[in-house]
N, C-alpha and C. Protein backbone atom coordinates (compact mmCIF):
# COMPACT_ATOMS: atom_id res chain seq x y z
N UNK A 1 26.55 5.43 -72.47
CA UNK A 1 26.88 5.19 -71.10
C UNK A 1 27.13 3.70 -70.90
N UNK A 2 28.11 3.18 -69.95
CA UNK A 2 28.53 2.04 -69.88
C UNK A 2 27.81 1.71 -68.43
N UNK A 3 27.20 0.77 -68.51
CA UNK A 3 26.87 0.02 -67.01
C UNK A 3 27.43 -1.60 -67.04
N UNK A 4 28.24 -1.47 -66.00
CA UNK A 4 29.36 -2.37 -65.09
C UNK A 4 28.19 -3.55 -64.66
N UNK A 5 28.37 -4.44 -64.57
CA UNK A 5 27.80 -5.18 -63.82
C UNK A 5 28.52 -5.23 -62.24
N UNK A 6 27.71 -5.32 -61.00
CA UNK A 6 28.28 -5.40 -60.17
C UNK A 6 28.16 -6.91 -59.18
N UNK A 7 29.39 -7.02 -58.23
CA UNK A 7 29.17 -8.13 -57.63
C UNK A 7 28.05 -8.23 -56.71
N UNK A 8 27.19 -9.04 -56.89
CA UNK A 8 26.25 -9.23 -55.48
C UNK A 8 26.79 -9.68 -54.06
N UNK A 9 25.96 -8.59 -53.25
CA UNK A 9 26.55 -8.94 -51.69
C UNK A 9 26.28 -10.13 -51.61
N UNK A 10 25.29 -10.80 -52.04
CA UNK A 10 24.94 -12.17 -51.46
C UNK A 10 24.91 -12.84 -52.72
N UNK A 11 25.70 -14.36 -52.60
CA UNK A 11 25.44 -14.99 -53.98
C UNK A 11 24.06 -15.92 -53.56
N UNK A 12 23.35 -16.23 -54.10
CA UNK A 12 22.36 -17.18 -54.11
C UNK A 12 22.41 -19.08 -54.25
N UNK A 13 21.95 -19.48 -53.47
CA UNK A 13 22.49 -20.50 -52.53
C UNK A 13 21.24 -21.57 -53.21
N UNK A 14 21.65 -22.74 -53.47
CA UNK A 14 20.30 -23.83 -53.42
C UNK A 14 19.70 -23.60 -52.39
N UNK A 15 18.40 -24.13 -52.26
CA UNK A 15 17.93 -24.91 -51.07
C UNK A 15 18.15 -26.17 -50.58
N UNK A 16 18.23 -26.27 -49.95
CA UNK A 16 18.51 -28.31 -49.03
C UNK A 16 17.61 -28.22 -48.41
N UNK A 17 17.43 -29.38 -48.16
CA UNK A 17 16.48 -30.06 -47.52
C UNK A 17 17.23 -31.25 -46.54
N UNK A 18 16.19 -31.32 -45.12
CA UNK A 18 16.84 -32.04 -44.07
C UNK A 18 15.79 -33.43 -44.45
N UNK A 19 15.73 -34.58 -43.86
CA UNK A 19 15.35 -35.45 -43.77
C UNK A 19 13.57 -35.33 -43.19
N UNK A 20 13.55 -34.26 -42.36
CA UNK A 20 12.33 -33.80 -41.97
C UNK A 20 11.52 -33.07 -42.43
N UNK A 21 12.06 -31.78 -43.14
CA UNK A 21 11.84 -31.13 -44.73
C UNK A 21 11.13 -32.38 -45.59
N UNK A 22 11.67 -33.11 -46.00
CA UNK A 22 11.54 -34.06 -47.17
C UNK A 22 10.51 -35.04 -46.79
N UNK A 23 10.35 -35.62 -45.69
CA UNK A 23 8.67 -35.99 -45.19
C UNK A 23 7.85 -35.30 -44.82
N UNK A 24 8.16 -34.05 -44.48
CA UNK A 24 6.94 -33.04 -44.63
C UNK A 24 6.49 -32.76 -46.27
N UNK A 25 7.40 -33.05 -46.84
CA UNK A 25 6.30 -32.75 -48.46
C UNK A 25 6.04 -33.85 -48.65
N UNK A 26 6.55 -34.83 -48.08
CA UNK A 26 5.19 -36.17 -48.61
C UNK A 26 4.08 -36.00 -47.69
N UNK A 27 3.96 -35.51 -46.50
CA UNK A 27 2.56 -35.11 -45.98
C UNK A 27 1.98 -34.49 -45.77
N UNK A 28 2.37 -33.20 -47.00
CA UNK A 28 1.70 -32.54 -47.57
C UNK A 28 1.28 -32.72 -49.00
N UNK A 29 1.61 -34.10 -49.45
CA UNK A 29 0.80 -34.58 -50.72
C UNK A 29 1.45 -34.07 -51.57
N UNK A 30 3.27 -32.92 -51.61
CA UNK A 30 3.51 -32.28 -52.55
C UNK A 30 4.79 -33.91 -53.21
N UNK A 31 5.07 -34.40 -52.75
CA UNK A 31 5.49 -35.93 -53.11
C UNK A 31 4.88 -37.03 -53.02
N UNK A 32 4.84 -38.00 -53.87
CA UNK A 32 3.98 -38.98 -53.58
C UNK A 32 5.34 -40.12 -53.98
N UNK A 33 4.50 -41.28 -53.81
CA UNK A 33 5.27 -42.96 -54.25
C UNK A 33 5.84 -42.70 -55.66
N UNK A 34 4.64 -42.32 -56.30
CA UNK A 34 4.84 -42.22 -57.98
C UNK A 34 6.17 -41.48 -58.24
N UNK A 35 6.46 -40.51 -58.09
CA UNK A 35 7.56 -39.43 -58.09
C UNK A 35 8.81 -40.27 -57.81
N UNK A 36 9.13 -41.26 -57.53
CA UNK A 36 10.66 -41.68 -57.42
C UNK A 36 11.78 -41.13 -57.30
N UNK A 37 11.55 -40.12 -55.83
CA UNK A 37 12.42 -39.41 -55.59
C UNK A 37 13.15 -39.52 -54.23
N UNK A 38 14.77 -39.75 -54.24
CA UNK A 38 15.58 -39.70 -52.86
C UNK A 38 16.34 -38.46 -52.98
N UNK A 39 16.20 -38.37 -51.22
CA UNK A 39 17.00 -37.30 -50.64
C UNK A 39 18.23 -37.80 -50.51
N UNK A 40 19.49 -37.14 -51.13
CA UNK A 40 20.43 -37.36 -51.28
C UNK A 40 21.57 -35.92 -51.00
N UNK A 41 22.01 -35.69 -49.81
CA UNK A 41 23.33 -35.02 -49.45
C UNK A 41 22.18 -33.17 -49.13
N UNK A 42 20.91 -33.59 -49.18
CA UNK A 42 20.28 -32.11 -49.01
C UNK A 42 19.21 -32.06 -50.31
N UNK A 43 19.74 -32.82 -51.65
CA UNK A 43 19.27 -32.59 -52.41
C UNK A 43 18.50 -33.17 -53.16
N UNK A 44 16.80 -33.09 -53.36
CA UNK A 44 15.97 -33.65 -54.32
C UNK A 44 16.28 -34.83 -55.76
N UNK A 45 16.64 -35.57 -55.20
CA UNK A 45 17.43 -36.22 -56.98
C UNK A 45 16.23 -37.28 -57.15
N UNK A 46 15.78 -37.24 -58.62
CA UNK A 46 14.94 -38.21 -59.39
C UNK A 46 15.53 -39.10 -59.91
N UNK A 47 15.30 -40.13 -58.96
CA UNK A 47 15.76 -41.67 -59.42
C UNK A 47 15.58 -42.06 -61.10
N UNK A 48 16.43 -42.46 -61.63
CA UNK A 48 17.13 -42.79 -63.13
C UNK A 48 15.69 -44.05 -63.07
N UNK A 49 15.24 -44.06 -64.68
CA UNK A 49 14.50 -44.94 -65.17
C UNK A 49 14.98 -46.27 -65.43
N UNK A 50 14.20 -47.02 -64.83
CA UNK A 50 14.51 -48.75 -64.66
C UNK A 50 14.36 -49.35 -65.65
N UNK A 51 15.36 -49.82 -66.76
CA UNK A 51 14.90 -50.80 -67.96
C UNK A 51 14.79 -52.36 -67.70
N UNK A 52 14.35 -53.00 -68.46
CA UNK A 52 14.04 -53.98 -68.37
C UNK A 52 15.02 -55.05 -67.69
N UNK A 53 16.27 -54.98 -67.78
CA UNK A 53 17.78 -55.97 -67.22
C UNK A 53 17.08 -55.50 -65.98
N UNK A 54 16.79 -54.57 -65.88
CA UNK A 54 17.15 -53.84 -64.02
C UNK A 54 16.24 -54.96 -63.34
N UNK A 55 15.15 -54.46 -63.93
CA UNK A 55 14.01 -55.51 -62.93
C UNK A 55 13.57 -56.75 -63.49
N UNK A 56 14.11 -57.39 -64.37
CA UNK A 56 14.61 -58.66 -64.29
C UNK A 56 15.43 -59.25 -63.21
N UNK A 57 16.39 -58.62 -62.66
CA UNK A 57 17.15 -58.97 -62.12
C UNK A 57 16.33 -58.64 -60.75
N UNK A 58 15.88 -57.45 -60.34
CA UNK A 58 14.80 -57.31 -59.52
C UNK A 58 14.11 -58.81 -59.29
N UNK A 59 13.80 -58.90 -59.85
CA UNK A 59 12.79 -60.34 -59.62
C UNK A 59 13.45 -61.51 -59.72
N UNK A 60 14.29 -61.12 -59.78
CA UNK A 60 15.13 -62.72 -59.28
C UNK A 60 15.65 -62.06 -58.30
N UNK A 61 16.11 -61.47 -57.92
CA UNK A 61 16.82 -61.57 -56.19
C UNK A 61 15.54 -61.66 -55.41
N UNK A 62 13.84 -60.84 -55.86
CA UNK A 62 13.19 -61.20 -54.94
C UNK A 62 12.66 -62.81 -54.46
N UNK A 63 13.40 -63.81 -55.54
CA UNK A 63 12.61 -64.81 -55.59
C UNK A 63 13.58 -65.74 -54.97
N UNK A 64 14.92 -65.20 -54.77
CA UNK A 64 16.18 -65.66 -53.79
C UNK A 64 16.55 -65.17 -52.67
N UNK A 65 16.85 -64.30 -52.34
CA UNK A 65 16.67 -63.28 -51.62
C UNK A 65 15.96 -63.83 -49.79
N UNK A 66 14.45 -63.46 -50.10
CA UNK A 66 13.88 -64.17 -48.83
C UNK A 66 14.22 -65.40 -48.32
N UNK A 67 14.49 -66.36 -48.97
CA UNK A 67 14.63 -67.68 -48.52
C UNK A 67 16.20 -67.63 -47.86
N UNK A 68 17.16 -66.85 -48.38
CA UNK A 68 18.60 -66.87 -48.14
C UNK A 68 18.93 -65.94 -46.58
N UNK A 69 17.94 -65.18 -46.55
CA UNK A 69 18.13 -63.75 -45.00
C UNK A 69 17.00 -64.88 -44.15
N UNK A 70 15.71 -65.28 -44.91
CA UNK A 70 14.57 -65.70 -43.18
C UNK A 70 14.14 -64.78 -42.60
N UNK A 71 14.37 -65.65 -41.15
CA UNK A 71 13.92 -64.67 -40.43
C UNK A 71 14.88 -64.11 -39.48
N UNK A 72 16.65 -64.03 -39.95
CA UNK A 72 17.55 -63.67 -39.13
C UNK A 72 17.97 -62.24 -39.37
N UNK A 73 16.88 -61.34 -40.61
CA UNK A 73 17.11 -60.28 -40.61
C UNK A 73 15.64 -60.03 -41.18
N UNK A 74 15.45 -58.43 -40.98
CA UNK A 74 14.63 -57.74 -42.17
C UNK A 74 15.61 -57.40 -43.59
N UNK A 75 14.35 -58.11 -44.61
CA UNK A 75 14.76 -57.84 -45.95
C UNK A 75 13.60 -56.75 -46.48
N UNK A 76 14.25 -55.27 -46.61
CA UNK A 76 13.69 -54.39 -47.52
C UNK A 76 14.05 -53.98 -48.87
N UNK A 77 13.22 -53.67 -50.07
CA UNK A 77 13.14 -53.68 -51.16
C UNK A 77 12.24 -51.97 -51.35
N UNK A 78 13.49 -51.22 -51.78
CA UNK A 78 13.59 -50.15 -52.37
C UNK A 78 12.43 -49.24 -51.08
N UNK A 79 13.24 -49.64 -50.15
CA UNK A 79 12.70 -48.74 -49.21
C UNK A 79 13.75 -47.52 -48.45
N UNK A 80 13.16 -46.79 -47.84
CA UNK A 80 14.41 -45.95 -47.10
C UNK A 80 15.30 -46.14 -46.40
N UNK A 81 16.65 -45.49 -46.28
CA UNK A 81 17.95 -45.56 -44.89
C UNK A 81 17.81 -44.37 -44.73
N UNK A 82 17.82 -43.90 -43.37
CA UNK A 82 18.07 -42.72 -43.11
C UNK A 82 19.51 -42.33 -42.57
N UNK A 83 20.49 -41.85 -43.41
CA UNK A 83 21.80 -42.35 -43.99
C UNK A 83 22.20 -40.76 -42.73
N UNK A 84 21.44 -39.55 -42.75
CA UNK A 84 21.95 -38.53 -42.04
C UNK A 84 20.92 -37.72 -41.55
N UNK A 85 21.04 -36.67 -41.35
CA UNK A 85 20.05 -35.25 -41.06
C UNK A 85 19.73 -35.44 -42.56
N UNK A 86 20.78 -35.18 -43.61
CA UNK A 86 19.96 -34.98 -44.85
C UNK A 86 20.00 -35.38 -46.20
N UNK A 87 20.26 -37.08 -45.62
CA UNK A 87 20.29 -38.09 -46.90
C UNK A 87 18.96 -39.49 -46.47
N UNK A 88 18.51 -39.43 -47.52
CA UNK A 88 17.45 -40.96 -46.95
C UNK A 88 17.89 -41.69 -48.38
N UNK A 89 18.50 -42.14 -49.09
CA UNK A 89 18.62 -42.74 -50.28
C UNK A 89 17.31 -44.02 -50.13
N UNK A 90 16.77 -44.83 -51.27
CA UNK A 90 16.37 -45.65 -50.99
C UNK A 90 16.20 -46.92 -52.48
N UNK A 91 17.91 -47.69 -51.43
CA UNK A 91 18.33 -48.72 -52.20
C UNK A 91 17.38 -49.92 -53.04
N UNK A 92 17.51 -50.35 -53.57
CA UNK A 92 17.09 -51.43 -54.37
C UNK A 92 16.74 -52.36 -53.37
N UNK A 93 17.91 -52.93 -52.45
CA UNK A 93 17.32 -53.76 -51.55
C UNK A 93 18.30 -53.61 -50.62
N UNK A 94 18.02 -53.54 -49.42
CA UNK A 94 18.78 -53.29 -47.87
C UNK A 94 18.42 -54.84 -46.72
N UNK A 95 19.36 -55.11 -46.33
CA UNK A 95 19.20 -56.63 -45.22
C UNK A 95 19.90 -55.58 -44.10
N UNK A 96 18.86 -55.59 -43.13
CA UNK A 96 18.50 -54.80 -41.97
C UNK A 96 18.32 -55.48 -40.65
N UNK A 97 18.89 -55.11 -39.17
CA UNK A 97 18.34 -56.09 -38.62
C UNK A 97 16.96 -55.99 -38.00
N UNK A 98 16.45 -57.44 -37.18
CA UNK A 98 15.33 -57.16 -37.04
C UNK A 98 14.92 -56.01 -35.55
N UNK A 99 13.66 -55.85 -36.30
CA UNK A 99 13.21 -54.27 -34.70
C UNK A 99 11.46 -55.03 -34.40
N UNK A 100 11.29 -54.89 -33.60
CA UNK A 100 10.09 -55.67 -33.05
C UNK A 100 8.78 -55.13 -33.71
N UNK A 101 8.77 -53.85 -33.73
CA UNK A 101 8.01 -52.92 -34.90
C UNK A 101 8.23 -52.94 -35.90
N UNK A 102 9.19 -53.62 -36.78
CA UNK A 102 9.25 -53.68 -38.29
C UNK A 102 9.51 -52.10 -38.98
N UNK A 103 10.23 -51.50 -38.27
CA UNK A 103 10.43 -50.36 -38.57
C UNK A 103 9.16 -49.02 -38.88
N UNK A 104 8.01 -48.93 -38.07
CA UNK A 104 6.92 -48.27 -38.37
C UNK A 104 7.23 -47.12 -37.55
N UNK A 105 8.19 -47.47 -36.75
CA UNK A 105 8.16 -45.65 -35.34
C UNK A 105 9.38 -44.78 -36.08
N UNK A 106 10.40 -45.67 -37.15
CA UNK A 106 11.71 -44.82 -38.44
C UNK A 106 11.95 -45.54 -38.86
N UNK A 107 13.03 -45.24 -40.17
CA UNK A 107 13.14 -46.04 -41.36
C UNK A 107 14.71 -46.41 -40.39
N UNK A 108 15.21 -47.74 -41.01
CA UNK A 108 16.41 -47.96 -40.68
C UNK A 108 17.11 -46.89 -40.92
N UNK A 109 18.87 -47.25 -39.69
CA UNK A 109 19.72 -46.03 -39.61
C UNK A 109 20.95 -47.17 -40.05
N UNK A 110 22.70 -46.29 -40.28
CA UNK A 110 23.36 -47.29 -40.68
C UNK A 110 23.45 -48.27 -39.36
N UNK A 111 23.60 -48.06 -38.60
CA UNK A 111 23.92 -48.94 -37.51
C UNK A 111 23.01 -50.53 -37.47
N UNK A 112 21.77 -50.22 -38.05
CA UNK A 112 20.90 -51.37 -38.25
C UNK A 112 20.97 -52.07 -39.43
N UNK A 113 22.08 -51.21 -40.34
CA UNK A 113 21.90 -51.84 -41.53
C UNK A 113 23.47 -52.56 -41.90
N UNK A 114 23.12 -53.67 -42.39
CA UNK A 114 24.18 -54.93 -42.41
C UNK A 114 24.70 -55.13 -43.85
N UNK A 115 23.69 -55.17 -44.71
CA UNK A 115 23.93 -54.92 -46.81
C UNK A 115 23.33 -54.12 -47.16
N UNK A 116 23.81 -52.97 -48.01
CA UNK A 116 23.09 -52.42 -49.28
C UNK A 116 23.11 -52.86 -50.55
N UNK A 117 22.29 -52.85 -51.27
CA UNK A 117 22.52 -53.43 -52.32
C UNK A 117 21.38 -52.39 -53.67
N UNK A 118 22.88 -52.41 -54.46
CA UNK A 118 21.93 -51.25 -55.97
C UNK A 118 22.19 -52.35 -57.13
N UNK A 119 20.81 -52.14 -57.88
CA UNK A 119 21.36 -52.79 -59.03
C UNK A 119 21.26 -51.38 -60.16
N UNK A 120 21.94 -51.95 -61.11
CA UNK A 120 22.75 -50.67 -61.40
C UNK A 120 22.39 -50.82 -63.08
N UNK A 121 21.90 -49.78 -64.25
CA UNK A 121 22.05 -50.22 -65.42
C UNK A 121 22.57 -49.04 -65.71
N UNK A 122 21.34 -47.87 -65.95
CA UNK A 122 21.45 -46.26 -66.81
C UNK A 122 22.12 -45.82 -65.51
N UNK A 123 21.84 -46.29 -63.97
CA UNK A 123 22.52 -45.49 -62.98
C UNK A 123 23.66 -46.11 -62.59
N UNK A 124 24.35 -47.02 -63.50
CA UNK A 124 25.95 -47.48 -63.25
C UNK A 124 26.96 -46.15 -62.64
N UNK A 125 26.74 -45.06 -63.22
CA UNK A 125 28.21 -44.55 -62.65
C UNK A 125 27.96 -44.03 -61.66
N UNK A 126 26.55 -43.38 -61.24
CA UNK A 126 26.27 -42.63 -60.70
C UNK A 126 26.15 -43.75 -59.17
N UNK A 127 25.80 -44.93 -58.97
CA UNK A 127 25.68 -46.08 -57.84
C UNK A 127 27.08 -46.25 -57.45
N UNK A 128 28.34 -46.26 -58.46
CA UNK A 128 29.77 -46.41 -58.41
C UNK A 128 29.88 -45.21 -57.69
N UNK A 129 29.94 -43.82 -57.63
CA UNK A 129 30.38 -42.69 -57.07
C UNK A 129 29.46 -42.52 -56.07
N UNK A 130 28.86 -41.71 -56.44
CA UNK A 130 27.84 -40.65 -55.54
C UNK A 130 26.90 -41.46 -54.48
N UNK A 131 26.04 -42.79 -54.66
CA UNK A 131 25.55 -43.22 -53.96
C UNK A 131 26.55 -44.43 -53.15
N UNK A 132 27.79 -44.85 -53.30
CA UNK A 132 29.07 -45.66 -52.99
C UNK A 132 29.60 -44.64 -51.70
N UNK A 133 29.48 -43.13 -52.20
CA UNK A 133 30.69 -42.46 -51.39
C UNK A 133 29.68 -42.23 -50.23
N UNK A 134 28.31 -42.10 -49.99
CA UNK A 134 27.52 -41.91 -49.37
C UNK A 134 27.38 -43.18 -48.52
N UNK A 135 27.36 -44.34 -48.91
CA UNK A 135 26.88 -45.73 -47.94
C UNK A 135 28.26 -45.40 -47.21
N UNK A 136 29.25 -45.52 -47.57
CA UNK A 136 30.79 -45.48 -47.01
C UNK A 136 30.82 -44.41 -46.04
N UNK A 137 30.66 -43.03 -46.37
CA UNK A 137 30.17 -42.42 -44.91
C UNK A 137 29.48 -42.46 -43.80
N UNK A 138 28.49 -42.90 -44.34
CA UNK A 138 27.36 -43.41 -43.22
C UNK A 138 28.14 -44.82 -42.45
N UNK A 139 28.83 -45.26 -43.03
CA UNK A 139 29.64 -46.57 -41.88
C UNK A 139 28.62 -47.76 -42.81
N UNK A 140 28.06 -47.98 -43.51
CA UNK A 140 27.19 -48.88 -43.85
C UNK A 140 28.56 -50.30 -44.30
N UNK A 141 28.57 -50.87 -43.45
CA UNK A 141 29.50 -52.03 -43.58
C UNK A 141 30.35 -52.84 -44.92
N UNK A 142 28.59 -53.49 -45.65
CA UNK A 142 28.92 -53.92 -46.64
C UNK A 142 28.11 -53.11 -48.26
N UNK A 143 28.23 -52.96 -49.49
CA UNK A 143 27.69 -52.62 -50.11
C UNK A 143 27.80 -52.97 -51.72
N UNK A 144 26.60 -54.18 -52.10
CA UNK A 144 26.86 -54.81 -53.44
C UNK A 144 26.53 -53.63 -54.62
N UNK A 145 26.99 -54.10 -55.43
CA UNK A 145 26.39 -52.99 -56.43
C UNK A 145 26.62 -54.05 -58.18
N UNK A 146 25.18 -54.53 -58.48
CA UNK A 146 24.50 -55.38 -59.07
C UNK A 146 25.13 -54.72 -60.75
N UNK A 147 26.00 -54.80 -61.11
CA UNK A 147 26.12 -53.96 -63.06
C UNK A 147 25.91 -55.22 -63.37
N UNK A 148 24.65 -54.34 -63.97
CA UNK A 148 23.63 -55.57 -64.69
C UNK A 148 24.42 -55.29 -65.88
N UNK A 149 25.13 -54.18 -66.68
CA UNK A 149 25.91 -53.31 -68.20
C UNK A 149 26.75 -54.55 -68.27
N UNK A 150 27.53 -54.40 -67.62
CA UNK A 150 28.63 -56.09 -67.47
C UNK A 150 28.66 -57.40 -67.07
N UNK A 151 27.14 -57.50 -66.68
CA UNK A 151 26.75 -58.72 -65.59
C UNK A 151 27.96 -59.07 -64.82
N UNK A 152 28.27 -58.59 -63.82
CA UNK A 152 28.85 -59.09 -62.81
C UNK A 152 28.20 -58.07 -61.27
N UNK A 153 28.53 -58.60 -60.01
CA UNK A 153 28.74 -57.73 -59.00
C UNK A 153 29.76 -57.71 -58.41
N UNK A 154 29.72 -56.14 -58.29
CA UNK A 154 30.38 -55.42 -57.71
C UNK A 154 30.54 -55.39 -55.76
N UNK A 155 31.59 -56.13 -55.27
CA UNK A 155 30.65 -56.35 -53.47
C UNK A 155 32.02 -55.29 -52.83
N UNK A 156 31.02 -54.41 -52.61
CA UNK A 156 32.47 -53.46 -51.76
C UNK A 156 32.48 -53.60 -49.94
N UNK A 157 33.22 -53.66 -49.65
CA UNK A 157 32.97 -53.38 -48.07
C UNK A 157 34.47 -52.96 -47.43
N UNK A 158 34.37 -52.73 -46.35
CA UNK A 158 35.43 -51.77 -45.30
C UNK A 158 35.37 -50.45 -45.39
N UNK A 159 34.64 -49.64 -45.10
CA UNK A 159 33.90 -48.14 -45.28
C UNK A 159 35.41 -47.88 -45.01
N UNK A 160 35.96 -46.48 -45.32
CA UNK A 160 37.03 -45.59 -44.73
C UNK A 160 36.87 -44.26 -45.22
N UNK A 161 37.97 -43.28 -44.70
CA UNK A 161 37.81 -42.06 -45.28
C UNK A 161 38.85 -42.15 -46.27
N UNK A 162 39.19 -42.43 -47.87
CA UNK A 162 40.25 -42.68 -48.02
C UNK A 162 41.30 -41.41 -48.23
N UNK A 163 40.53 -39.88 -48.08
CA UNK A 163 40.76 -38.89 -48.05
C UNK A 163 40.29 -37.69 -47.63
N UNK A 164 40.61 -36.90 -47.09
CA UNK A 164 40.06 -36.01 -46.05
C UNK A 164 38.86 -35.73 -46.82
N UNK A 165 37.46 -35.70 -46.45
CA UNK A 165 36.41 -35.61 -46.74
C UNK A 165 35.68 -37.02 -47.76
N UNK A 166 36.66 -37.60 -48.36
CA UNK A 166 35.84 -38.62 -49.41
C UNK A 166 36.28 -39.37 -48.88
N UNK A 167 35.28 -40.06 -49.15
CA UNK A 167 34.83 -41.86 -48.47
C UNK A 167 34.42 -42.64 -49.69
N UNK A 168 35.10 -44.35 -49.17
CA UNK A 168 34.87 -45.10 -50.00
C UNK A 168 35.31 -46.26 -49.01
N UNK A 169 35.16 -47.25 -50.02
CA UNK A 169 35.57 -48.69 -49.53
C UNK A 169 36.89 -49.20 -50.02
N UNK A 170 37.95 -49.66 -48.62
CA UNK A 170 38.81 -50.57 -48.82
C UNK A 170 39.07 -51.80 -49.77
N UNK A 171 38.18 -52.08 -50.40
CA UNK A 171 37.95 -53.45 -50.41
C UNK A 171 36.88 -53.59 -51.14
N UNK A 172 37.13 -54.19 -53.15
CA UNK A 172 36.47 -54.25 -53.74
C UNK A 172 36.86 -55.75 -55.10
N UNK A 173 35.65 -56.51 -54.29
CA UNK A 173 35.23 -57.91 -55.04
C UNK A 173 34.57 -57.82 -56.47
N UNK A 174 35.12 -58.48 -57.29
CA UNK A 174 34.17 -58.90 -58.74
C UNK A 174 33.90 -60.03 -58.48
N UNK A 175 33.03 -60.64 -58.70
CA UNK A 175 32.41 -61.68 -58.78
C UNK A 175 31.48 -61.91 -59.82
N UNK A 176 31.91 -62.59 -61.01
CA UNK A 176 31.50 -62.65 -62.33
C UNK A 176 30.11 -63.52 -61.99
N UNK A 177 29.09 -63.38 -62.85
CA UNK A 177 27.77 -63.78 -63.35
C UNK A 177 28.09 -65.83 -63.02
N UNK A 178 28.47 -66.43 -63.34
CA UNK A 178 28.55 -67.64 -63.27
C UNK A 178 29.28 -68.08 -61.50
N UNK A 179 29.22 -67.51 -61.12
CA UNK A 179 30.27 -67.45 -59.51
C UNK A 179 28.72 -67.39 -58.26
N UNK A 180 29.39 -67.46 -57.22
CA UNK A 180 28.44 -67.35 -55.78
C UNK A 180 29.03 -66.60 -54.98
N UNK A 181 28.46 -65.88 -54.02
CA UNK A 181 29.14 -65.12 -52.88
C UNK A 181 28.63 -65.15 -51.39
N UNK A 182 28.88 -65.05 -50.78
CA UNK A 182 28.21 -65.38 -49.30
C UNK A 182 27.78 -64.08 -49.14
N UNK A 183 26.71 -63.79 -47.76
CA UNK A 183 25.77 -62.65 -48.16
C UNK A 183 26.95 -62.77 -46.25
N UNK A 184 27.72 -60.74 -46.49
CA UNK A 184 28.33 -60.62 -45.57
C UNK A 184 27.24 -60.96 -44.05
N UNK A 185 26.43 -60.40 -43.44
CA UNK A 185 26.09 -60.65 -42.35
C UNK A 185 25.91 -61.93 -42.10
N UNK A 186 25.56 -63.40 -43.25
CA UNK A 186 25.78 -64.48 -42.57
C UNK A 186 26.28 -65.62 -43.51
N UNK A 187 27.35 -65.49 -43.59
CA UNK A 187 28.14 -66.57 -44.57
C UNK A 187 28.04 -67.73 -44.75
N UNK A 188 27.28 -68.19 -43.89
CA UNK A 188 26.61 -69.70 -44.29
C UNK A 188 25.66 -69.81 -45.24
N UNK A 189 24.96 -68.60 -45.77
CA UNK A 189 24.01 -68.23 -47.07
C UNK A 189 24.78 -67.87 -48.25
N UNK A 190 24.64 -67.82 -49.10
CA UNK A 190 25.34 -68.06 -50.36
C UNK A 190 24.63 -68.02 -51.33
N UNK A 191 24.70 -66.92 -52.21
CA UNK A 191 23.65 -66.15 -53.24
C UNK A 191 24.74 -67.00 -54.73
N UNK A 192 23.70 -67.17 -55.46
CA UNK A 192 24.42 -67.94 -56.54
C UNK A 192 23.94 -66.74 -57.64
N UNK A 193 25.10 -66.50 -58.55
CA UNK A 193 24.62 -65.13 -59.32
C UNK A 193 23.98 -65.82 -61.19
N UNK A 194 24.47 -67.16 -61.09
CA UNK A 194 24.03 -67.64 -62.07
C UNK A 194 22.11 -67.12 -62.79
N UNK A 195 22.03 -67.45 -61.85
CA UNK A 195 20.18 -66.80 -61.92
C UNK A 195 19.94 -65.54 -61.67
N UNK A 196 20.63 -64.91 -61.49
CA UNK A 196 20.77 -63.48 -61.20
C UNK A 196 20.44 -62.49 -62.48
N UNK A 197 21.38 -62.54 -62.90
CA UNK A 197 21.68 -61.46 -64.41
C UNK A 197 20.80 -62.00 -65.30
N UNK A 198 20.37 -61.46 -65.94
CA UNK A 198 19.99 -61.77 -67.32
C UNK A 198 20.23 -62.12 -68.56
């Protein structure tokens, strides 16, 4: 006897998750800090392992960085955007403006947010696409993206749709390892990348 496989009435669907979903399992203890995980487009993604270039370079923008923003913005470091209903990515480092609460009543939205910034090694392609096409939807203005693989940055900005549904940026700067760039929200600051890379 031959048995057919048949089509299912219903195909079976991921789950997503909304932005509210996804802090309810951190307070339910089923996520913690340790777990290095962003909500991204609905979906659970485990942030790529940081080698050593990465946070080298980490620690030099933190040691440039503050002195260059002050106190004419908030500077956060690998904290959340709440990018939609059901994306919170949470960049390497975001220049935010300031909120009198320091952001304790929500995490910044794009409208508050002025730079993103990824530094990029094992997650080079994936910061180029998927987390690129995402800042660009959200309207997020400007957005560096640190390839530590090539030492240079990458500074994109002018969000658009450049096609019905995909988004990206107009407008994309190299600025090699030995070069400086002005930090878009206030161009009288000027990040020197010499000390930067590794």
């Amino acid at each position: 006897m031959i048995v057919a496989a048949t089509k299912p009435l219903q195909t079976p669907q991921p789950v997503r998750f909304t932005v509210q979903d996804y802090h309810r399992l951190v307070e339910l203890g089923l996520l913690g800090e340790d777990d290095h995980i962003e909500l991204i487009r609905g979906e659970l993604i485990q942030m790529a392992a940081r080698g050593t270039a990465h946070e080298t370079c980490i620690t030099r923008l933190l040691r440039v960085l503050p002195e260059l923003v002050g106190d004419r913005a908030t500077l956060r470091c690998q904290s959340p955007i709440t990018l939609s209903f059901d994306g919170e990515p949470e960049p390497d480092f975001s220049i935010v403006q300031n909120r009198e609460d320091d952001y304790e009543s929500a995490h910044p939205t794009p409208a508050e947010t002025l730079l993103v910034m990824e530094v990029a090694d094992s997650s080079l392609e994936y910061d180029r696409t998927v987390k690129l096409s995402l800042y660009a939807e959200a309207g997020i203005r400007d957005y560096w993206l640190f390839n530590v693989v090539d030492r240079y940055l990458e500074a994109y900005s002018q969000p658009a749709e450049v096609a019905p549904g995909q988004f990206g940026y107009l407008h994309r700067q190299i600025v090699t390892a030995q070069a400086a760039i002005a930090l878009p929200p206030f161009p009288e600051q000027v990040l020197s990348l010499d000390c930067i890379f590794p």
